[in-house]
C-alpha atoms as a PDB file:
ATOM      1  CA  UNK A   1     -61.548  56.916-204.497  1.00  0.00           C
ATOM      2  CA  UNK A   2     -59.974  56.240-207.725  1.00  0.00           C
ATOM      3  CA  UNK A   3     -61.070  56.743-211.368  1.00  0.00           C
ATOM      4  CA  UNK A   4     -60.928  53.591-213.659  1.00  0.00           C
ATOM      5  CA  UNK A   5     -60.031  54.292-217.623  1.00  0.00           C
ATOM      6  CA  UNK A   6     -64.339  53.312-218.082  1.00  0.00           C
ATOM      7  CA  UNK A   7     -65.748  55.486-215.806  1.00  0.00           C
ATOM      8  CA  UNK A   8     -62.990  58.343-217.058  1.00  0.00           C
ATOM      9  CA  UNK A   9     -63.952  58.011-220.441  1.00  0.00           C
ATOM     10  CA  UNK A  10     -67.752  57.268-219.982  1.00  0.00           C
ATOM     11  CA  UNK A  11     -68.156  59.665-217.584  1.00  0.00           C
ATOM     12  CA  UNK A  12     -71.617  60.712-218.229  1.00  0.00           C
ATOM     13  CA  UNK A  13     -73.039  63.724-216.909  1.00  0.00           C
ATOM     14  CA  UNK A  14     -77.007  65.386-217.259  1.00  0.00           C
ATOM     15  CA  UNK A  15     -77.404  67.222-219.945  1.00  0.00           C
ATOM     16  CA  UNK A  16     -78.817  70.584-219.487  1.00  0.00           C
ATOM     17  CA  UNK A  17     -80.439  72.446-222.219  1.00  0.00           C
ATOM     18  CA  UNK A  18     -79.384  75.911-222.754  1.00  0.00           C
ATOM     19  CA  UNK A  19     -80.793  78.714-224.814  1.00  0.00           C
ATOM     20  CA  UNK A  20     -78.138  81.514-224.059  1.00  0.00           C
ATOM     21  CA  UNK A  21     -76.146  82.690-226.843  1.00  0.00           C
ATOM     22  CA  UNK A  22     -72.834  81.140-227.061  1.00  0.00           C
ATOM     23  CA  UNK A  23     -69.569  83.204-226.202  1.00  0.00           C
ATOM     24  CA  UNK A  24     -66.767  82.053-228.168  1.00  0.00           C
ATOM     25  CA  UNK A  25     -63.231  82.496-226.774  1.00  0.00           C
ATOM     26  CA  UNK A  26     -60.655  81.365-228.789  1.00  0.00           C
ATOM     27  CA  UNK A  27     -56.737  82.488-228.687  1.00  0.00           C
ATOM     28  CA  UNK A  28     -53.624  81.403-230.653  1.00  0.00           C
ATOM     29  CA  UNK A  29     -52.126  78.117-229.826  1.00  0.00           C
ATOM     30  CA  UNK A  30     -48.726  78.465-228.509  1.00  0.00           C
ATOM     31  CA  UNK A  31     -46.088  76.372-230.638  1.00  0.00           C
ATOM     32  CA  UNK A  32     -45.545  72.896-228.678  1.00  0.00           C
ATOM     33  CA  UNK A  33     -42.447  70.784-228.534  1.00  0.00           C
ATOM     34  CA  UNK A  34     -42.511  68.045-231.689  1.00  0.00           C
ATOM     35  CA  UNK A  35     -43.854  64.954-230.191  1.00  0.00           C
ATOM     36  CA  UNK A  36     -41.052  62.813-231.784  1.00  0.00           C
ATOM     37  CA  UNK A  37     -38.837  64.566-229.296  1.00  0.00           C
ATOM     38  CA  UNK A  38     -40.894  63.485-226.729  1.00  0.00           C
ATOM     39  CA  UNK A  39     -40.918  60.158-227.823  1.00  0.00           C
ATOM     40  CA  UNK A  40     -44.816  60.579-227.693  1.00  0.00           C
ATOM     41  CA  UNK A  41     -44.384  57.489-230.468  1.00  0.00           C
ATOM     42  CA  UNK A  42     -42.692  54.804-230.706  1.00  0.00           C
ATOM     43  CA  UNK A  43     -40.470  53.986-234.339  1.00  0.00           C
ATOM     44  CA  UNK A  44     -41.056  49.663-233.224  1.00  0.00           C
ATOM     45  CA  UNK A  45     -44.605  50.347-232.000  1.00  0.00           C
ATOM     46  CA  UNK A  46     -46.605  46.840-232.203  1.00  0.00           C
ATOM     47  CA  UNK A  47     -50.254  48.275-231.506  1.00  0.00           C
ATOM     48  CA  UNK A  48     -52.562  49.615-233.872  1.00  0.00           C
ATOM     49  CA  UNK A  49     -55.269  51.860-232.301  1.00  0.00           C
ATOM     50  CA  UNK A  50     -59.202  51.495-233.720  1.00  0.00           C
ATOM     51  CA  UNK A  51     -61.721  53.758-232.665  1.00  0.00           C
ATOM     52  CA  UNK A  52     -64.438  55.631-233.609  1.00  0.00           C
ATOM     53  CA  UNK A  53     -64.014  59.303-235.277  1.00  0.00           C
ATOM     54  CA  UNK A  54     -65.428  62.428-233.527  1.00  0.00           C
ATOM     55  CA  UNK A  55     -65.731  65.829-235.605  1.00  0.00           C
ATOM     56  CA  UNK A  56     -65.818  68.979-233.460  1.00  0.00           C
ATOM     57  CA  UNK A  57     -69.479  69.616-233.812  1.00  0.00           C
ATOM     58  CA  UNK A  58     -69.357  73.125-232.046  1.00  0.00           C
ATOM     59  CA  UNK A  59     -66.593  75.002-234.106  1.00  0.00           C
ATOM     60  CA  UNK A  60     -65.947  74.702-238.605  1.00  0.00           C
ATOM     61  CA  UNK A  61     -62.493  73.252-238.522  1.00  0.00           C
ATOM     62  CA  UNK A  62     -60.586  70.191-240.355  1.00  0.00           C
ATOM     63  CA  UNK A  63     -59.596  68.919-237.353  1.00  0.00           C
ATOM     64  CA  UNK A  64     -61.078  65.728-235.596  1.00  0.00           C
ATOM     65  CA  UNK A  65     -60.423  63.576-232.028  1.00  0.00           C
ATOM     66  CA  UNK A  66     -60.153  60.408-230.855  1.00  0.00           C
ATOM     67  CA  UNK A  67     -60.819  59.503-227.433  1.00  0.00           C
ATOM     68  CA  UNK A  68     -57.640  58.358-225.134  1.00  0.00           C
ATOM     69  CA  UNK A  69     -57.363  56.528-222.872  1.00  0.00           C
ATOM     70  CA  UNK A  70     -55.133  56.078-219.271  1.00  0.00           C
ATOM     71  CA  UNK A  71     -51.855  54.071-219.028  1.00  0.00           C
ATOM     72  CA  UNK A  72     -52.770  52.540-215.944  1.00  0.00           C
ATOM     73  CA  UNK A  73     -56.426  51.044-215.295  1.00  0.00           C
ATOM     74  CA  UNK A  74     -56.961  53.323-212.116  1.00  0.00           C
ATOM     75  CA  UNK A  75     -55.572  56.745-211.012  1.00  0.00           C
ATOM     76  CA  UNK A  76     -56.577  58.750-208.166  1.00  0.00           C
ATOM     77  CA  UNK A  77     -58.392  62.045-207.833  1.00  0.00           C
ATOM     78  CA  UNK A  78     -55.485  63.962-207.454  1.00  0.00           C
ATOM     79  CA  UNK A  79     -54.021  62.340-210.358  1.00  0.00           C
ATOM     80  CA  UNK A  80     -57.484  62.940-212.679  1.00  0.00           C
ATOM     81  CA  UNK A  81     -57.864  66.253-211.140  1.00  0.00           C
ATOM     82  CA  UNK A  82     -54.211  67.711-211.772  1.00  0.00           C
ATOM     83  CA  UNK A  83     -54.089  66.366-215.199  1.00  0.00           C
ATOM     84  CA  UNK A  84     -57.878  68.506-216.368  1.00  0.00           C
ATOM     85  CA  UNK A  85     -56.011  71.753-214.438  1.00  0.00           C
ATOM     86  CA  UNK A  86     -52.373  70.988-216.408  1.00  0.00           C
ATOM     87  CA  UNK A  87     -53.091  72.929-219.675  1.00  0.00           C
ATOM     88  CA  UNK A  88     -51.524  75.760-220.966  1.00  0.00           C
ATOM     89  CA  UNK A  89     -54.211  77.203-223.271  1.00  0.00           C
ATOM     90  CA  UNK A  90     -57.825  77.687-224.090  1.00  0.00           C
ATOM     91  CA  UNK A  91     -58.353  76.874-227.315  1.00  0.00           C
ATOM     92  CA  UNK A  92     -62.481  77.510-227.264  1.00  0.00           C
ATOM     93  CA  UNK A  93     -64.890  78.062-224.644  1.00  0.00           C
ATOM     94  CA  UNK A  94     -69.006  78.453-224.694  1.00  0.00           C
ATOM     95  CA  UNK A  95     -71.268  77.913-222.259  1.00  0.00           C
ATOM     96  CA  UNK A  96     -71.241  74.552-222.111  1.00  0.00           C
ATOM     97  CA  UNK A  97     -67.789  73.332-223.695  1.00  0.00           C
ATOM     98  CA  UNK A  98     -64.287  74.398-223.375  1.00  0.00           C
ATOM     99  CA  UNK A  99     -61.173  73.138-225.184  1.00  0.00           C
ATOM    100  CA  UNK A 100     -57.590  73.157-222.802  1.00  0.00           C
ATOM    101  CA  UNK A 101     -54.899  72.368-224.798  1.00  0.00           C
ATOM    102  CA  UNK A 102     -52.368  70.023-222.917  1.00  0.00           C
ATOM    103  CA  UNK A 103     -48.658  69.824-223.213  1.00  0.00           C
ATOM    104  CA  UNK A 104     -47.293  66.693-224.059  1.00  0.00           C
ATOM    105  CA  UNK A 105     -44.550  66.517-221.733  1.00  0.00           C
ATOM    106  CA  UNK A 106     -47.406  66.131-219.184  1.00  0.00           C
ATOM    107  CA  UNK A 107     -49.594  64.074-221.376  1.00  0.00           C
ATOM    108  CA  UNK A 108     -47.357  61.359-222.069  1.00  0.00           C
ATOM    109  CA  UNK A 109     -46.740  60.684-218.608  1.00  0.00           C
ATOM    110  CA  UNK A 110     -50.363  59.142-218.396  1.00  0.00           C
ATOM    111  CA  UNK A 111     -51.976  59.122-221.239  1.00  0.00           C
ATOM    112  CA  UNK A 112     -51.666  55.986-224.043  1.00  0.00           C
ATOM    113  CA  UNK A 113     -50.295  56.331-227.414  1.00  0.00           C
ATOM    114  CA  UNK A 114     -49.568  53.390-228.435  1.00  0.00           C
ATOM    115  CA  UNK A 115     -50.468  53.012-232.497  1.00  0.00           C
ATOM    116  CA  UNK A 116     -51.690  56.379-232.389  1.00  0.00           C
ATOM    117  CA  UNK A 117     -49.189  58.234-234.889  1.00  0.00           C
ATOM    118  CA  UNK A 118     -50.819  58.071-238.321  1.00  0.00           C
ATOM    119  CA  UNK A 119     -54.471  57.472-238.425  1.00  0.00           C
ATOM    120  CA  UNK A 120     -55.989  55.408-241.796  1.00  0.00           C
ATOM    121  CA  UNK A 121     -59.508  56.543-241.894  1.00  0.00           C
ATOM    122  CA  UNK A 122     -62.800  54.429-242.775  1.00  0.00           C
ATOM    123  CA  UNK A 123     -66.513  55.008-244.485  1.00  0.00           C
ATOM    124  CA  UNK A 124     -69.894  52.837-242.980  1.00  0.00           C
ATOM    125  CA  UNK A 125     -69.185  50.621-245.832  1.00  0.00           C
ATOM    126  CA  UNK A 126     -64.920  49.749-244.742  1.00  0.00           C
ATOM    127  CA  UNK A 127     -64.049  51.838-247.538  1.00  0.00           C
ATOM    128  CA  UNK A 128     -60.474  53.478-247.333  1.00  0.00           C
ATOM    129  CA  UNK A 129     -60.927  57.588-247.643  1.00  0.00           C
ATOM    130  CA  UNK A 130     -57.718  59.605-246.174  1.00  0.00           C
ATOM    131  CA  UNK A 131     -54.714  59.790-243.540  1.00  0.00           C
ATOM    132  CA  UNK A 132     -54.296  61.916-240.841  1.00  0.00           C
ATOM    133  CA  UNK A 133     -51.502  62.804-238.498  1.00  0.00           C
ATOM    134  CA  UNK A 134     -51.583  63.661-235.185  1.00  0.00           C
ATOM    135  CA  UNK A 135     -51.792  67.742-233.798  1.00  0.00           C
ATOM    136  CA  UNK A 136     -51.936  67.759-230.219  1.00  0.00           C
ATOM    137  CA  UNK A 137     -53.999  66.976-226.792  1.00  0.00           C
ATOM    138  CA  UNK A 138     -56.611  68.507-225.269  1.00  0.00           C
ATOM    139  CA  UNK A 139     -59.104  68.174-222.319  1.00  0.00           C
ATOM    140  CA  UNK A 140     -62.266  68.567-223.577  1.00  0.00           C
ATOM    141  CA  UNK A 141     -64.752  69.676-221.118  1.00  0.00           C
ATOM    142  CA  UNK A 142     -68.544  68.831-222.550  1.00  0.00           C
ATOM    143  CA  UNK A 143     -71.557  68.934-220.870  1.00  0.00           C
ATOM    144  CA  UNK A 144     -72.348  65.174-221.499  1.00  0.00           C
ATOM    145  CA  UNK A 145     -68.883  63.315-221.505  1.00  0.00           C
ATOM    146  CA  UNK A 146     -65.489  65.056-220.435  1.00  0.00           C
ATOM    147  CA  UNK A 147     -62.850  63.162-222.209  1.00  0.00           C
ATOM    148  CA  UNK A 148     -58.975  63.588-222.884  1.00  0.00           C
ATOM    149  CA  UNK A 149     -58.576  63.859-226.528  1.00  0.00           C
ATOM    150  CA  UNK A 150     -56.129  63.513-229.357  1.00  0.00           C
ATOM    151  CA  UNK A 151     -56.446  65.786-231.984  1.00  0.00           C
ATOM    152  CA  UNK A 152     -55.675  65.025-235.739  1.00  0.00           C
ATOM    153  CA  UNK A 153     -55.899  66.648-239.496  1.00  0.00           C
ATOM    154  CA  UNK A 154     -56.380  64.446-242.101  1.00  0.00           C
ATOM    155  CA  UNK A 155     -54.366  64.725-245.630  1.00  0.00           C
ATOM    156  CA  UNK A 156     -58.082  65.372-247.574  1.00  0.00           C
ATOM    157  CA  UNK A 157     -59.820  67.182-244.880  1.00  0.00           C
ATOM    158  CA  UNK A 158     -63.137  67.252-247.241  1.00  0.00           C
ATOM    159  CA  UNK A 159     -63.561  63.171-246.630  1.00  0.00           C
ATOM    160  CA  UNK A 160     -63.626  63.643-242.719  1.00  0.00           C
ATOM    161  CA  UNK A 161     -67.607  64.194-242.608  1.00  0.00           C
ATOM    162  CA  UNK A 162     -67.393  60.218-244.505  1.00  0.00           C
ATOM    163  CA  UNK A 163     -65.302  58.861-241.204  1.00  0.00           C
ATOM    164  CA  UNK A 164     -66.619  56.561-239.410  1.00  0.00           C
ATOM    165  CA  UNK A 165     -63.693  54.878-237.321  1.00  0.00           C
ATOM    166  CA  UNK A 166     -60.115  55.063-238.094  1.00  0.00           C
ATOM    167  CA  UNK A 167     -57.510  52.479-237.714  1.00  0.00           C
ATOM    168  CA  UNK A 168     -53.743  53.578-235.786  1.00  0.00           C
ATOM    169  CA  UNK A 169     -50.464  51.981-237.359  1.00  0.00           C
ATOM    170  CA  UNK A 170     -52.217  50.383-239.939  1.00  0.00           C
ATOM    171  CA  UNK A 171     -50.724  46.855-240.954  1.00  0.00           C
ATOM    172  CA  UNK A 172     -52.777  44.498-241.181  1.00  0.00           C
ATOM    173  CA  UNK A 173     -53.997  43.718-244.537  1.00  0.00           C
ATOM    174  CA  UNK A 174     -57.501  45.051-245.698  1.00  0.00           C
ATOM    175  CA  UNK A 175     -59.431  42.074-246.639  1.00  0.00           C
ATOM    176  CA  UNK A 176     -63.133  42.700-248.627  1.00  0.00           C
ATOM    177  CA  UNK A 177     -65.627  42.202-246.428  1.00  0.00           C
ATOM    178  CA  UNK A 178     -69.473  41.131-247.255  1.00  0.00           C
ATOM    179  CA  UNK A 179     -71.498  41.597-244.398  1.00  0.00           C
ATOM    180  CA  UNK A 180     -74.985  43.043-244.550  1.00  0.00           C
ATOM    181  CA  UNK A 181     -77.047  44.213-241.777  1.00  0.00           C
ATOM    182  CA  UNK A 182     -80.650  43.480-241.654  1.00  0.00           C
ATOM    183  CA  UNK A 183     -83.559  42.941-238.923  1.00  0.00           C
ATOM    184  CA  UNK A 184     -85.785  40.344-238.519  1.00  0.00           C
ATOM    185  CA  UNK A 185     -87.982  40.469-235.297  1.00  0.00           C
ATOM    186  CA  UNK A 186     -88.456  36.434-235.602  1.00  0.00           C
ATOM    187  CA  UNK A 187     -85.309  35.616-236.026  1.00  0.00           C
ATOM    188  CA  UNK A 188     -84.476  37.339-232.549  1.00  0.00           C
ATOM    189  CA  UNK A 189     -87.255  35.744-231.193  1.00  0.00           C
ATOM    190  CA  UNK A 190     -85.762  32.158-232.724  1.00  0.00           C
ATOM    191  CA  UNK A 191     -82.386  33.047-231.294  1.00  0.00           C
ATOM    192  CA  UNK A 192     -83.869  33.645-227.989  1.00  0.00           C
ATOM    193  CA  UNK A 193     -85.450  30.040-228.164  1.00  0.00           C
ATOM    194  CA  UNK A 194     -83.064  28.112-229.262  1.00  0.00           C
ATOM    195  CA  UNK A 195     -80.300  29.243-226.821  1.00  0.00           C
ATOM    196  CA  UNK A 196     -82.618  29.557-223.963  1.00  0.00           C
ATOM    197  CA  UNK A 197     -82.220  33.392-223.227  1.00  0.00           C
ATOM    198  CA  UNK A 198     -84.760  34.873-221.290  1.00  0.00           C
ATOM    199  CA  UNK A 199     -85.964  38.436-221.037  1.00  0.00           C
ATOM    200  CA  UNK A 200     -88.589  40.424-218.937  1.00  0.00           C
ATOM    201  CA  UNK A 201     -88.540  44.086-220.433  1.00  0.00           C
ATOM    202  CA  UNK A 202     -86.493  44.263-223.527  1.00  0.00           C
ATOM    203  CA  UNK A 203     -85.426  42.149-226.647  1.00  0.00           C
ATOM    204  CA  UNK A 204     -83.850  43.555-229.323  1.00  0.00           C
ATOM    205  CA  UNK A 205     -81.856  41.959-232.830  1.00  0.00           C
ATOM    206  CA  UNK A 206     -79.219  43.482-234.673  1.00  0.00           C
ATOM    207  CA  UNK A 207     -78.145  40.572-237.236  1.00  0.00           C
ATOM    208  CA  UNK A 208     -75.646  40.983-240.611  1.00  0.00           C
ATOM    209  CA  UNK A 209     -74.927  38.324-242.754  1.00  0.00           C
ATOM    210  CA  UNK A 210     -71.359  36.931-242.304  1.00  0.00           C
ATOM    211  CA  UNK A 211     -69.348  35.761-245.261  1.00  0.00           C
ATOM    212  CA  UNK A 212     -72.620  34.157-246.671  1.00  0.00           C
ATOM    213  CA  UNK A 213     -71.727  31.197-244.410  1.00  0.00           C
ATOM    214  CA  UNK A 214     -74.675  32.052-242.068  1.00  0.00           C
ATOM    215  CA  UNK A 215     -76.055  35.138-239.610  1.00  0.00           C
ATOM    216  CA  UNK A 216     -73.770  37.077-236.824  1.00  0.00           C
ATOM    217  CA  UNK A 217     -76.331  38.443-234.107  1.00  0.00           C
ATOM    218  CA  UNK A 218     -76.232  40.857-231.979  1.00  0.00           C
ATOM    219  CA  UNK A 219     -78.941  40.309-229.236  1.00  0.00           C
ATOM    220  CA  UNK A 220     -80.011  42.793-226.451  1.00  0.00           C
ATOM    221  CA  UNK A 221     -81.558  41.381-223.137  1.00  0.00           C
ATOM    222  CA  UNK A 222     -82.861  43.873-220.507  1.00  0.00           C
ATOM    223  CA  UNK A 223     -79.402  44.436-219.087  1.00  0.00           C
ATOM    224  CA  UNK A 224     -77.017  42.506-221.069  1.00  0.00           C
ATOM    225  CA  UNK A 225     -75.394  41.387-224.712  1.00  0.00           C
ATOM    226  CA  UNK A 226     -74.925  38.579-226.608  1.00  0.00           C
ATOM    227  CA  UNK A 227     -73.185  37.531-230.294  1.00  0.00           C
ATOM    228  CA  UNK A 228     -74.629  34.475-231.529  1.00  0.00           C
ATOM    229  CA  UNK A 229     -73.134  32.857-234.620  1.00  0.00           C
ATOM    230  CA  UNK A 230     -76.569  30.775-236.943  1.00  0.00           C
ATOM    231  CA  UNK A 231     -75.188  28.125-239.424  1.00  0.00           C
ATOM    232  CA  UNK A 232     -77.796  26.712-241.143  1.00  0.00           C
ATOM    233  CA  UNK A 233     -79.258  25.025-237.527  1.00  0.00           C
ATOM    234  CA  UNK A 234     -76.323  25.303-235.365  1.00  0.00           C
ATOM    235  CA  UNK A 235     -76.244  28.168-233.113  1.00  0.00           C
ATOM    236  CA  UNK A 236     -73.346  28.875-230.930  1.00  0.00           C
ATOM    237  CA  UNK A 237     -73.062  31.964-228.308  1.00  0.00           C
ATOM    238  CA  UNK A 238     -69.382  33.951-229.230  1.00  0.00           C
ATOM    239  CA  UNK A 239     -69.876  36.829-226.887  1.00  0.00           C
ATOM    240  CA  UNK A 240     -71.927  37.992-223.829  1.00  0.00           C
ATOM    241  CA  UNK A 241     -70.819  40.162-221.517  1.00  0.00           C
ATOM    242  CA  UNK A 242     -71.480  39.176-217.605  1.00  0.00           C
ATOM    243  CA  UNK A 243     -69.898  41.822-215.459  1.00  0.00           C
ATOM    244  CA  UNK A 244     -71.420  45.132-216.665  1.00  0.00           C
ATOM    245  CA  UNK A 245     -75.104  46.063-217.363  1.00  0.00           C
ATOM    246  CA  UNK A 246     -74.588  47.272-220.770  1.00  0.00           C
ATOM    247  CA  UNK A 247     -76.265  47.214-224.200  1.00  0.00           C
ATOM    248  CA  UNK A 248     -74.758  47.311-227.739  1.00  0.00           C
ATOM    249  CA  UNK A 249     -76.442  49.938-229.514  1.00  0.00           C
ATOM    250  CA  UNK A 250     -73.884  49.946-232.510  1.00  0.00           C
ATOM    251  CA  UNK A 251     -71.855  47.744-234.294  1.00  0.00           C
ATOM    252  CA  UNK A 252     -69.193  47.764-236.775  1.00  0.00           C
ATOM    253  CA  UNK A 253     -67.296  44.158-238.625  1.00  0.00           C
ATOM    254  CA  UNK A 254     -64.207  46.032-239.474  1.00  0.00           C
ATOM    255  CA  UNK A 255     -62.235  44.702-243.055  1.00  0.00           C
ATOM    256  CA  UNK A 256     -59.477  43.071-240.565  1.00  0.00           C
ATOM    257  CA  UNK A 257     -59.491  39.499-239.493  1.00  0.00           C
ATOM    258  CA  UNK A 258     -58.509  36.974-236.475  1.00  0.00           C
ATOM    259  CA  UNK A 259     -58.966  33.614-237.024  1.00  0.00           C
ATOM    260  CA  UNK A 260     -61.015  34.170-239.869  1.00  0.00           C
ATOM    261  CA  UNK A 261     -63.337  36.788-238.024  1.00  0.00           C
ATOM    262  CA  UNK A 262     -64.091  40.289-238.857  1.00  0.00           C
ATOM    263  CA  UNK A 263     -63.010  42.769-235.819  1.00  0.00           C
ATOM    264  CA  UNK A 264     -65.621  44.270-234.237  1.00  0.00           C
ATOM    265  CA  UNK A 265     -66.155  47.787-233.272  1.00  0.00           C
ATOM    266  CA  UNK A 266     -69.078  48.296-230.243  1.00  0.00           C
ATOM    267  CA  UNK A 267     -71.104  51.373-228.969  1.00  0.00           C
ATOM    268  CA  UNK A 268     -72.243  50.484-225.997  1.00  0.00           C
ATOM    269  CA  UNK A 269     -73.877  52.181-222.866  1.00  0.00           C
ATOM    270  CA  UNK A 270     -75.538  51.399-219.723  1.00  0.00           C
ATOM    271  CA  UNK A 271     -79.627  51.000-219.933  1.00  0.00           C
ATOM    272  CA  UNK A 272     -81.564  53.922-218.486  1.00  0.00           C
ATOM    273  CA  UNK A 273     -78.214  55.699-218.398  1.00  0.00           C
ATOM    274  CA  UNK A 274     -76.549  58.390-220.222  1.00  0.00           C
ATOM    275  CA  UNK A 275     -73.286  56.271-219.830  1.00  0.00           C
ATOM    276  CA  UNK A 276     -72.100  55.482-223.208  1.00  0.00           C
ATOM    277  CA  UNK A 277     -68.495  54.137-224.413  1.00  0.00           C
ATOM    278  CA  UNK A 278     -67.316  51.624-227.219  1.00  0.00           C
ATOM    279  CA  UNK A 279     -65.075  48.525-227.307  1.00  0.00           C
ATOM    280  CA  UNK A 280     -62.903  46.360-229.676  1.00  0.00           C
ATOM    281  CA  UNK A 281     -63.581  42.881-229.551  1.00  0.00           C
ATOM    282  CA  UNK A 282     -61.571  39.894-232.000  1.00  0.00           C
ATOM    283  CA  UNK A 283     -62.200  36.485-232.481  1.00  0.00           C
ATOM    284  CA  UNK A 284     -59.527  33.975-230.025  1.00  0.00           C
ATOM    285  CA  UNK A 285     -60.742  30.799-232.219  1.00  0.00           C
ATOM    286  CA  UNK A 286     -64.281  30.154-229.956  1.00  0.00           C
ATOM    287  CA  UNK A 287     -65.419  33.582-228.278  1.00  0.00           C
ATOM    288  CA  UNK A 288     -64.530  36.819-228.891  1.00  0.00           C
ATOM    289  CA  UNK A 289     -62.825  38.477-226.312  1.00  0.00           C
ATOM    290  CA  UNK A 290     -62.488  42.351-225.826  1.00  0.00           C
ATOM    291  CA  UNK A 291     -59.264  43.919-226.808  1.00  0.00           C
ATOM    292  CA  UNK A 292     -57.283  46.453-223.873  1.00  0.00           C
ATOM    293  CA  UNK A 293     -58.079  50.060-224.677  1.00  0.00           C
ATOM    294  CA  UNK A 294     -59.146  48.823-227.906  1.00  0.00           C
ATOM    295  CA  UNK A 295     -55.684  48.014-229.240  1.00  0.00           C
ATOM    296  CA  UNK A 296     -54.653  45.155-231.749  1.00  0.00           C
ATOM    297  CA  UNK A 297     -51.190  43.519-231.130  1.00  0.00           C
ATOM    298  CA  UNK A 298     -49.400  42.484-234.680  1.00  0.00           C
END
């Protein structure tokens, strides 16, 4: 049995309420080795990272995470298993989450960090607040998700409530965007029409105005997506996803273009599941396409 970088990082897990009081155990992180020593990042890196932006929502701290993902698209049990039991210190425990902090001699051997150094972080609205630099990695054991982690502080740490998604190695230039989201229950119904979808349980229209050239919508079908592009009377399908049940319950058209397209930034999850992970998809010049461990090439 092996462990592919979705099911590691959208591992999903029953929630169980709990009413105990929590037991906080927290001790002094241990100084680390710098992680330019380690080469943890690379001075002619060509990737830029974009991702969403998780607070700690069980401890006050200016710290955040993003979630990381695997070098290679499958490792074994063993592999999984000896990386959760590699860390060197607790860094808080309750009794339902616990924080390991992992060295990064052992997490660069399979763990990705490719345009992951310096993190430019973004508002709903694409708006520019603060930097942040990178801390260290941790295995963060949670009673709905257990995810490897990288850990950051941002240069304002006040603005880090306003961050929405961040963007890794920023170079790309920052283009205004004008998109608006809006819902319109007949124009989902239209879409479904005209491009001959067909549904038995569920329909559902997330749509945002795109460049005031027409409507970019997002369309939800029982157990799959869609992205259709409306000009005036021309519809044309630039996404749907065939392989995996999955829904897009979120969705973000990032300030950053390919071939004239906003990126986009997905939440998505599994219908009737707790199973819940995002993706990065860009525009190839018909379809857009989703983007390796949501990573942009310059």
């Amino acid at each position: 049995m092996t462990f592919s970088n979705r099911s590691l990082l959208l591992l999903a897990l029953v929630f169980v309420c709990s009413c105990s009081t929590k037991k906080v155990e927290e001790k002094e992180i241990p100084i680390s080795p710098l992680s330019e020593e380690l080469n943890l990042f690379k001075p002619d890196d060509e990737y830029s990272y974009v991702g969403y932006v998780y607070p700690f929502y069980f401890e006050k701290t200016d710290e955040f995470y993003v979630e990381l993902y695997f070098k290679k698209d499958n490792i074994s049990d063993d592999e999984y298993s000896s990386l959760t039991k590699s860390g060197d210190s607790i860094l808080y425990r309750d009794d339902e989450n616990c924080r390991t902090r992992i060295p990064l001699d052992i997490a660069i051997q399979k763990l990705d960090f490719r345009g992951m150094k310096t993190l430019s972080l973004f508002d709903k609205n694409n708006s520019f607040l603060t930097r942040a630099n990178f801390v260290r990695v941790e295995y963060l054991d949670q009673n709905i998700s257990p995810v490897f982690i990288a850990v950051y502080k941002a240069d304002q740490p006040k603005l880090i409530k306003k961050a929405v998604y961040c963007i890794g190695n920023l170079k790309d230039a920052i283009v205004e965007t004008n998109y608006q989201f809006f819902e319109d229950t007949l124009l989902t119904k239209g879409i479904e029409k005209k491009m001959g979808f067909t549904h038995q349980y569920n329909l559902e229209g997330m749509h945002y105005t795109f460049d005031g050239k027409g409507t970019l919508s997002i369309i939800n079908l029982d157990t799959t997506s869609a992205i259709v592009l409306k000009n005036t009377d021309t519809y044309k399908l630039i996404y749907q996803e065939k392989m995996y049940n999955e829904y897009i319950t979120d969705a973000l058209l990032l300030p950053i273009k390919r071939n004239s397209h906003p990126i986009i930034l997905m939440t998505l999850n599994t219908p009737d599941t707790d199973v819940i992970w995002s993706e990065l998809l860009t525009f190839d010049g018909e379809k857009y396409q989703k983007e390796n461990r949501q990573r942009l090439k310059h």
